[in-house]
Protein backbone atom coordinates (compact mmCIF):
# COMPACT_ATOMS: atom_id res chain seq x y z
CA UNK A 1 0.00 0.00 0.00
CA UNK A 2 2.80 2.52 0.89
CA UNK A 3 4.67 2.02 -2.43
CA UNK A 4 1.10 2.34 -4.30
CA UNK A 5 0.64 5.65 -2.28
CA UNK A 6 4.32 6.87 -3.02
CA UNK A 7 3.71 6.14 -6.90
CA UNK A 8 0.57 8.06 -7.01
CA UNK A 9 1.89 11.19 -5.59
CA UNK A 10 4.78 10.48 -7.56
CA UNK A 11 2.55 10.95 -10.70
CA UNK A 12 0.75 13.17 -9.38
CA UNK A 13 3.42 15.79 -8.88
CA UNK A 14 4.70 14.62 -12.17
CA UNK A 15 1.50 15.60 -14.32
CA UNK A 16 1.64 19.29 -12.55
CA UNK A 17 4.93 20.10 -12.92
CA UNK A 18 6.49 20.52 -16.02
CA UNK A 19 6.34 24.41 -16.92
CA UNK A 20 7.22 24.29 -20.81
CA UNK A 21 8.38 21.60 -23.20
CA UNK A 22 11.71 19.75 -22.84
CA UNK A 23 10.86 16.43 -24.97
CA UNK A 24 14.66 15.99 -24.43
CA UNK A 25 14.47 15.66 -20.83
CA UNK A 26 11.71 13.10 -21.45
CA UNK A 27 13.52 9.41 -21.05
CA UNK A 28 12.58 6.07 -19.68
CA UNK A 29 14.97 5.35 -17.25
CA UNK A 30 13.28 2.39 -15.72
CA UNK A 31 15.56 -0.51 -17.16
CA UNK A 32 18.39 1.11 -15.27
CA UNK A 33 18.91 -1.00 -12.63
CA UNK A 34 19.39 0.44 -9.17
CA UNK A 35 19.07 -0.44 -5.34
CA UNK A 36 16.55 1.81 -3.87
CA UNK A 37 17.70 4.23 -1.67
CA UNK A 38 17.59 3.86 1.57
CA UNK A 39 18.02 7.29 3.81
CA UNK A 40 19.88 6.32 6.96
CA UNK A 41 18.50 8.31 9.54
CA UNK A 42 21.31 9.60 11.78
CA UNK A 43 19.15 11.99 13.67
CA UNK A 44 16.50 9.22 15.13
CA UNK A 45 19.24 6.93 15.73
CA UNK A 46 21.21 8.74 17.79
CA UNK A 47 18.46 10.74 19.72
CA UNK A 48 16.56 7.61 20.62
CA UNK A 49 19.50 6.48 22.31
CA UNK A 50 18.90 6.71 26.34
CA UNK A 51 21.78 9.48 27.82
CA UNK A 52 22.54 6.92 30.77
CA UNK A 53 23.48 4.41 28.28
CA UNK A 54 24.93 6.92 25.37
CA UNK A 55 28.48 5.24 25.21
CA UNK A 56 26.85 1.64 24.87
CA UNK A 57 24.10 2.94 22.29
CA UNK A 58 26.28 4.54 19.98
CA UNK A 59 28.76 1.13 19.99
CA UNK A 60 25.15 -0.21 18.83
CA UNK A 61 24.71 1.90 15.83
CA UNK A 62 28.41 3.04 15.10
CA UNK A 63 28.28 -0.12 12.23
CA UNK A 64 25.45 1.96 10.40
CA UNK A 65 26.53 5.45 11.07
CA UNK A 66 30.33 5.17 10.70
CA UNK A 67 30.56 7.98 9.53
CA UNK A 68 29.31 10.40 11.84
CA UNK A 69 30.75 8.01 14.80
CA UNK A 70 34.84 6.61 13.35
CA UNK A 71 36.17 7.43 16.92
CA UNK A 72 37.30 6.95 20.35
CA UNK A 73 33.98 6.04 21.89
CA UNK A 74 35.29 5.50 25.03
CA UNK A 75 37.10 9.27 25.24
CA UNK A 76 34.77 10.45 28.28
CA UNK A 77 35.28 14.33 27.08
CA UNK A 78 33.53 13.18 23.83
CA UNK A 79 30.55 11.75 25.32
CA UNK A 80 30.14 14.94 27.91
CA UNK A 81 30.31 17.05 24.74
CA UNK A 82 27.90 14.76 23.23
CA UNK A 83 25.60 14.59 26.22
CA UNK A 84 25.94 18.33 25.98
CA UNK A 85 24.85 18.83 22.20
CA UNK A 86 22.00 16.06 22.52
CA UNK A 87 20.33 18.16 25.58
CA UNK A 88 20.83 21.77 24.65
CA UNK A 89 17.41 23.15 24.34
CA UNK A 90 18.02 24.19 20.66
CA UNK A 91 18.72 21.04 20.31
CA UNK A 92 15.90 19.28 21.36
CA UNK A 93 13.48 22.16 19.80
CA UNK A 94 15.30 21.40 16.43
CA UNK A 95 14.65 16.99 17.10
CA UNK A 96 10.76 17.60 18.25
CA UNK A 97 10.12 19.41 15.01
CA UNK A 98 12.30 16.68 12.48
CA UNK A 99 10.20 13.60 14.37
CA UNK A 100 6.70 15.61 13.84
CA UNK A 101 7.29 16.81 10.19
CA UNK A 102 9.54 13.86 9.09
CA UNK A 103 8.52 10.31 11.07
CA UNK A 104 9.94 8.76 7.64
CA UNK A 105 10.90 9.55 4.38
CA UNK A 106 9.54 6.93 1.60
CA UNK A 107 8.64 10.06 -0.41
CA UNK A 108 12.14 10.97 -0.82
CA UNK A 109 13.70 8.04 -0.79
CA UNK A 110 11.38 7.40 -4.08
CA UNK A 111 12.39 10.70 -5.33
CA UNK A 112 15.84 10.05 -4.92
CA UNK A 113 15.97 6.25 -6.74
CA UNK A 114 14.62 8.09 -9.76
CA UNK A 115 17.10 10.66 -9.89
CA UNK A 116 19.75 8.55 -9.36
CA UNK A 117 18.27 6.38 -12.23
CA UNK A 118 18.38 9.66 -14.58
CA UNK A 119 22.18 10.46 -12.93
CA UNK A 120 23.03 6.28 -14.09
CA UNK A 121 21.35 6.87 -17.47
CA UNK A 122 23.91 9.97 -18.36
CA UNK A 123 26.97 9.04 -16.22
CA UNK A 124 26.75 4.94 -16.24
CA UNK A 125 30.22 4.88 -14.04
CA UNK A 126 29.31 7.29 -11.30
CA UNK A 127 29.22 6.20 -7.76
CA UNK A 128 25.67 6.09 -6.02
CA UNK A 129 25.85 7.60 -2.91
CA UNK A 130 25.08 6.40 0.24
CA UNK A 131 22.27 9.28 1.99
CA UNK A 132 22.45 10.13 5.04
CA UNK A 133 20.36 12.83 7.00
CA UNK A 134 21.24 14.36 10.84
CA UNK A 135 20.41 17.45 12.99
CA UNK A 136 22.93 20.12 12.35
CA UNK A 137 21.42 22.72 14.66
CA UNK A 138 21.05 24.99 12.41
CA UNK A 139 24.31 25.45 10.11
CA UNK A 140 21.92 26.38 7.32
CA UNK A 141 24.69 27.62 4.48
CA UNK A 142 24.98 23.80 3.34
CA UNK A 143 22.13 22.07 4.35
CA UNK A 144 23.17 19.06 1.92
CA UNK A 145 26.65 17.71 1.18
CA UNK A 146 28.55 15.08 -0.52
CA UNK A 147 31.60 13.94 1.08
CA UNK A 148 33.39 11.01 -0.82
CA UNK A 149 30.52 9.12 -1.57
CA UNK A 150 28.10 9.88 1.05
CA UNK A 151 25.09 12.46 0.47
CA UNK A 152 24.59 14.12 4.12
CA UNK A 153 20.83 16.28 4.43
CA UNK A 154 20.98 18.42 7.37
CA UNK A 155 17.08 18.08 7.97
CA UNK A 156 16.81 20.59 10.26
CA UNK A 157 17.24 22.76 7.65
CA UNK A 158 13.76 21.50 5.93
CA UNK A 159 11.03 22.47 8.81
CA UNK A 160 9.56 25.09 6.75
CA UNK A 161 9.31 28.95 6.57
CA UNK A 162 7.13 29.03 9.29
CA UNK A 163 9.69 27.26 12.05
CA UNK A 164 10.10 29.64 14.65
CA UNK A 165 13.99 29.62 15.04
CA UNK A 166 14.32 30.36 11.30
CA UNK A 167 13.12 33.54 11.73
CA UNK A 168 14.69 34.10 15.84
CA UNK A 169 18.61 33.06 13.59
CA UNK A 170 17.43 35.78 11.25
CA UNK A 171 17.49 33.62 8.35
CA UNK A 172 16.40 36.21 5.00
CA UNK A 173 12.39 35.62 4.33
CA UNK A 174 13.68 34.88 1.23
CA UNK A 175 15.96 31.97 1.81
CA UNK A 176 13.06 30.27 4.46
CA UNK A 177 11.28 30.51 1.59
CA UNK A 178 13.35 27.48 0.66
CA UNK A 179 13.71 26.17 3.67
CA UNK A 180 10.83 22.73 3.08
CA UNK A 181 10.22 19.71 2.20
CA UNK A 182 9.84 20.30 -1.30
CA UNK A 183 13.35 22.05 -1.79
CA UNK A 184 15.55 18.58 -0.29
CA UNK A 185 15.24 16.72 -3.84
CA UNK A 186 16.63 19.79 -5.69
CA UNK A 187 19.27 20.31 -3.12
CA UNK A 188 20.25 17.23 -3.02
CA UNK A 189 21.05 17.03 -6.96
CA UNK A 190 22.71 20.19 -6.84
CA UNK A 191 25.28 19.15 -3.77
CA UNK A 192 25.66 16.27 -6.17
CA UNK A 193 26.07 18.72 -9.65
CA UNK A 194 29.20 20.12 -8.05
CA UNK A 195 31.65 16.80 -8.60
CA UNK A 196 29.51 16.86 -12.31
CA UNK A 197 30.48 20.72 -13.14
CA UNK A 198 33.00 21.72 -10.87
CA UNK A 199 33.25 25.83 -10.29
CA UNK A 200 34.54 27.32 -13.08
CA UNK A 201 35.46 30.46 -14.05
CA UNK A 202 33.36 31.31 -17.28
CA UNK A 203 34.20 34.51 -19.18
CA UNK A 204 33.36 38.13 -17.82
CA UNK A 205 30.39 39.01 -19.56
CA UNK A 206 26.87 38.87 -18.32
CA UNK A 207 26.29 36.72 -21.04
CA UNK A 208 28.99 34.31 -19.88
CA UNK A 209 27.80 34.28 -16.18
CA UNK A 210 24.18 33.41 -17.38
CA UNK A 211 25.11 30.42 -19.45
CA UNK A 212 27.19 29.30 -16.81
CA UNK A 213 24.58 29.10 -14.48
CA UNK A 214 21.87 27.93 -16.66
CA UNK A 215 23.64 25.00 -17.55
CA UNK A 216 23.75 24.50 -13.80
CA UNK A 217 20.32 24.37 -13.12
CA UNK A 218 19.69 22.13 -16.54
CA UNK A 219 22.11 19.82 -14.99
CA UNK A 220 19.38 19.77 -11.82
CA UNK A 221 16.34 19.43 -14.42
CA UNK A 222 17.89 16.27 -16.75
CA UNK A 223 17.86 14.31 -13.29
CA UNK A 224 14.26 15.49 -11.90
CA UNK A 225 12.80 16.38 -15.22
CA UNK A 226 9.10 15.53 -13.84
CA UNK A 227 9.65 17.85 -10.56
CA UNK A 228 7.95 21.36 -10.65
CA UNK A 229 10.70 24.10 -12.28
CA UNK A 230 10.32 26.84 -9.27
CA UNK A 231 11.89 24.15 -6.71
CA UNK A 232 14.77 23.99 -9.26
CA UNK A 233 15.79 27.05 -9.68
CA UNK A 234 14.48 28.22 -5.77
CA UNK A 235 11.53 30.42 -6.73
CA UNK A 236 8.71 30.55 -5.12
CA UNK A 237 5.07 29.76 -7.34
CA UNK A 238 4.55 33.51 -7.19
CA UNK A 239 8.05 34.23 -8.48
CA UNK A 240 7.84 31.25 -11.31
CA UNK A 241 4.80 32.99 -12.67
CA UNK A 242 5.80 36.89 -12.08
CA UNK A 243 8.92 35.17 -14.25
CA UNK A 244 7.46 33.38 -17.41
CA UNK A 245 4.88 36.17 -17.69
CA UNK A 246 7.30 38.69 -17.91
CA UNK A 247 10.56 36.87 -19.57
CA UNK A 248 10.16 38.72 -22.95
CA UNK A 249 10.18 42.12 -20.90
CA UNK A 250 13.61 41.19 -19.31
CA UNK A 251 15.03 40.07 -22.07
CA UNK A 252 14.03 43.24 -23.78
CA UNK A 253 15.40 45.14 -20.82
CA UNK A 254 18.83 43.48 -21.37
CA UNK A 255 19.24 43.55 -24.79
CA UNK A 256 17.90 47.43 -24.80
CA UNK A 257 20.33 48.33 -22.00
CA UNK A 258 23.13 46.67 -24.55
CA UNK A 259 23.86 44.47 -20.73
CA UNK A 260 24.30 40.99 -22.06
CA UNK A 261 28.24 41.71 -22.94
CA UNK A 262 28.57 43.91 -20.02
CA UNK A 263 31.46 42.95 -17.92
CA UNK A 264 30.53 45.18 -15.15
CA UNK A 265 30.43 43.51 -11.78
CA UNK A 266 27.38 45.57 -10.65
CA UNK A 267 25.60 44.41 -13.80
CA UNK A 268 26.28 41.03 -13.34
CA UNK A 269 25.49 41.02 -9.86
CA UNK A 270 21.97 42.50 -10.73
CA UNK A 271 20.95 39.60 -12.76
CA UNK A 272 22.41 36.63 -10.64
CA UNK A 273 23.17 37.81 -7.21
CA UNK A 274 20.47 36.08 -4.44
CA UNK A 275 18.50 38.41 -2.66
CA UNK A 276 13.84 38.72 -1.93
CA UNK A 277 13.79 40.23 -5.53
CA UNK A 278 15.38 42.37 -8.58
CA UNK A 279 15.87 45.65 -7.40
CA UNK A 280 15.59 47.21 -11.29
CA UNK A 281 11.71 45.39 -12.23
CA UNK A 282 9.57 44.98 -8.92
CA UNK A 283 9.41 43.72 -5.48
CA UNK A 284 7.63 41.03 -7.12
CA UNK A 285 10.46 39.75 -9.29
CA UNK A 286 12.03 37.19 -8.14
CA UNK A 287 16.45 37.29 -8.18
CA UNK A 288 18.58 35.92 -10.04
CA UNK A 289 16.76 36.73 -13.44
CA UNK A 290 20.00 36.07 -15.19
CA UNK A 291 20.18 32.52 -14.47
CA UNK A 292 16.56 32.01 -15.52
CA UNK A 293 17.07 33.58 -18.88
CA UNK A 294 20.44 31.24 -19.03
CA UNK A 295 18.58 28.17 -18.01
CA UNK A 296 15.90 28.91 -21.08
CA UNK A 297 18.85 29.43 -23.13
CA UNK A 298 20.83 26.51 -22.82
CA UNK A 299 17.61 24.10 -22.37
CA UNK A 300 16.61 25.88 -26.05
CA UNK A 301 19.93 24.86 -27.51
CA UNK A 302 19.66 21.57 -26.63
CA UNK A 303 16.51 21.03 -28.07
CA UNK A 304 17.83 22.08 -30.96
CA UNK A 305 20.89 20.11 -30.92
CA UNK A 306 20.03 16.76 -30.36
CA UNK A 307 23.42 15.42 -30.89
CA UNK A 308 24.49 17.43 -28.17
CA UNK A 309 25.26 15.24 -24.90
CA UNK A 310 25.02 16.48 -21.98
CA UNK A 311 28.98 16.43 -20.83
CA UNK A 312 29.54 18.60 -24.44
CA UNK A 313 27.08 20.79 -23.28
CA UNK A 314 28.93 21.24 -19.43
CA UNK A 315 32.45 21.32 -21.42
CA UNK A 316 31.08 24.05 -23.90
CA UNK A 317 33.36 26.97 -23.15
CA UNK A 318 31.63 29.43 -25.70
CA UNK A 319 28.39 31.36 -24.24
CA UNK A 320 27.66 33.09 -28.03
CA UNK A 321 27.67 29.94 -29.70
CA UNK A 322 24.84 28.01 -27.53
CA UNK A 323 22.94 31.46 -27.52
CA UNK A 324 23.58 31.24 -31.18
CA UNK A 325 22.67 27.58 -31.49
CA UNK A 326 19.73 27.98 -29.24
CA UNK A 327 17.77 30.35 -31.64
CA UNK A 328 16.27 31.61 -28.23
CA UNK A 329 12.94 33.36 -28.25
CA UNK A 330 11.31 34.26 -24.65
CA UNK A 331 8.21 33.30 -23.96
CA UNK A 332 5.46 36.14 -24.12
């Protein structure tokens, strides 16, 4: 019954998501074979552990969680410093709110085996990762990581705008914003992207920057191609909309401004710094408008390039010639 739930949502979410046309994204990947994943939970493992038996409990899991626990269990100073972290009121208010809002996690453990299955189908040799998710206590600049070849979710970072503490760490509106449930899947392939497309430095011009980071977020699409575009690129559904309504008027805006080979660092960071918004359209803009406009672009040019593969597209060095070989139009 639970895997019959998990699929329906699963289609579900996949017949209401797709913004505009990518028949290239579209694949089967179903004959790929692939273990399911299976999301050790660090977090209920070690919190369910009794404090007057701590040092006996974690020799218990320490075969699972290795890890988090390759050390001197015995070393009394690091069980009083982890006696210390597991009962620290921030702590605890962090744990309560991960056992409420995530008991278990067959949705995204679904999610993931798919996306790993689309990762298999255009890098056959890479190494699946083992996935991992703990309480961080609120180190929200990298709420997922890949170490080696373990994926590490700090789920604490996934309670939602509304979590109190969010707002008392003064966390931007804007980043809480992608701060839930919906946003781990993307954030997980993107943690992921980085040992894919390593940071680069692309040439100077708006134009370059843009590319750049649209192929970055394609990269995120080609593995979730059925998962709604705003969790993607980390818009919100008003921003998504305020954004394909008005893409012709910013593309205008750029090419009337004669910005797209600007090389000035206050231009750039206009288009694809973070921030609530655009500061030169409207508060209800979202940011980043550059990398939008680059992800249209280089998803454009690979539609029309179907001989393109995806690692030609990521070693591409030349942002004119995939705007050229996109024949990009924006949407009006």
């Amino acid at each position: 019954m639970k895997r019959l739930l998990i699929s329906f949502f699963m289609l579900l979410l996949i017949a209401t998501a797709c913004d505009w046309s990518k028949p290239r994204l579209d694949i089967d990947v179903s004959h790929i074979p692939l273990e399911e994943v299976n999301i050790h939970r660090y977090d209920l493992a070690l919190f369910n552990i009794p404090l007057d038996q701590l040092p006996e409990g974690l020799d218990k899991i320490k075969p699972e969680f290795l890890f988090f626990l390759d050390t001197d269990l015995t070393d009394s100073v690091k069980i009083y410093n982890l006696k210390e972290y597991l009962t620290h009121m921030r702590t605890i208010e962090f744990f309560q709110e991960v056992v409420r809002k995530y008991p278990g996690l067959p949705l995204l453990e679904a999610e993931l085996t798919e996306a790993f299955r689309h990762l298999k189908y255009y890098y056959p040799e890479i190494r699946i990762p083992r996935v991992y998710t703990y309480i961080s206590g609120g180190e929200y600049d990298m709420p997922v990581q890949v170490i080696d070849s373990v994926l590490l979710i700090a789920i604490d970072s996934y309670l939602g705008a509304g979590f109190k503490p969010y707002a008392a760490d003064r966390v931007p509106v804007y980043r809480m914003q992608r701060m839930g449930a919906e946003n781990i899947l993307p954030d997980c392939i993107r943690a992921m992207q980085e040992s894919l497309y390593p940071v680069r430095y692309p040439g100077n011009t708006l134009l370059d920057q843009m590319v750049d980071a649209g192929k970055r977020v394609y990269l995120i699409d080609a593995m979730i191609p059925g998962y709604p575009d705003r969790y993607k690129i980390g818009y919100t559904e008003n921003q998504i909309d305020w954004v394909t309504t008005n893409e012709e008027q910013v593309w205008a805006a750029i090419i009337e401004n004669q910005f797209l080979y600007s090389s000035y660092g206050s231009t750039i960071r206009a288009f694809l710094a973070d921030g609530p918004f655009t500061a030169d359209f409207s508060a209800e803009s979202p940011p980043r408008l550059g990398e939008y406009l680059g992800w249209q672009i280089v998803a454009a040019y690979m539609e029309q390039n179907p001989d393109i593969t995806l690692e030609e597209l990521i070693n591409e060095p030349d942002a004119q010639k995939i705007l050229a070989g996109s024949k990009y139009k924006p949407k009006k």
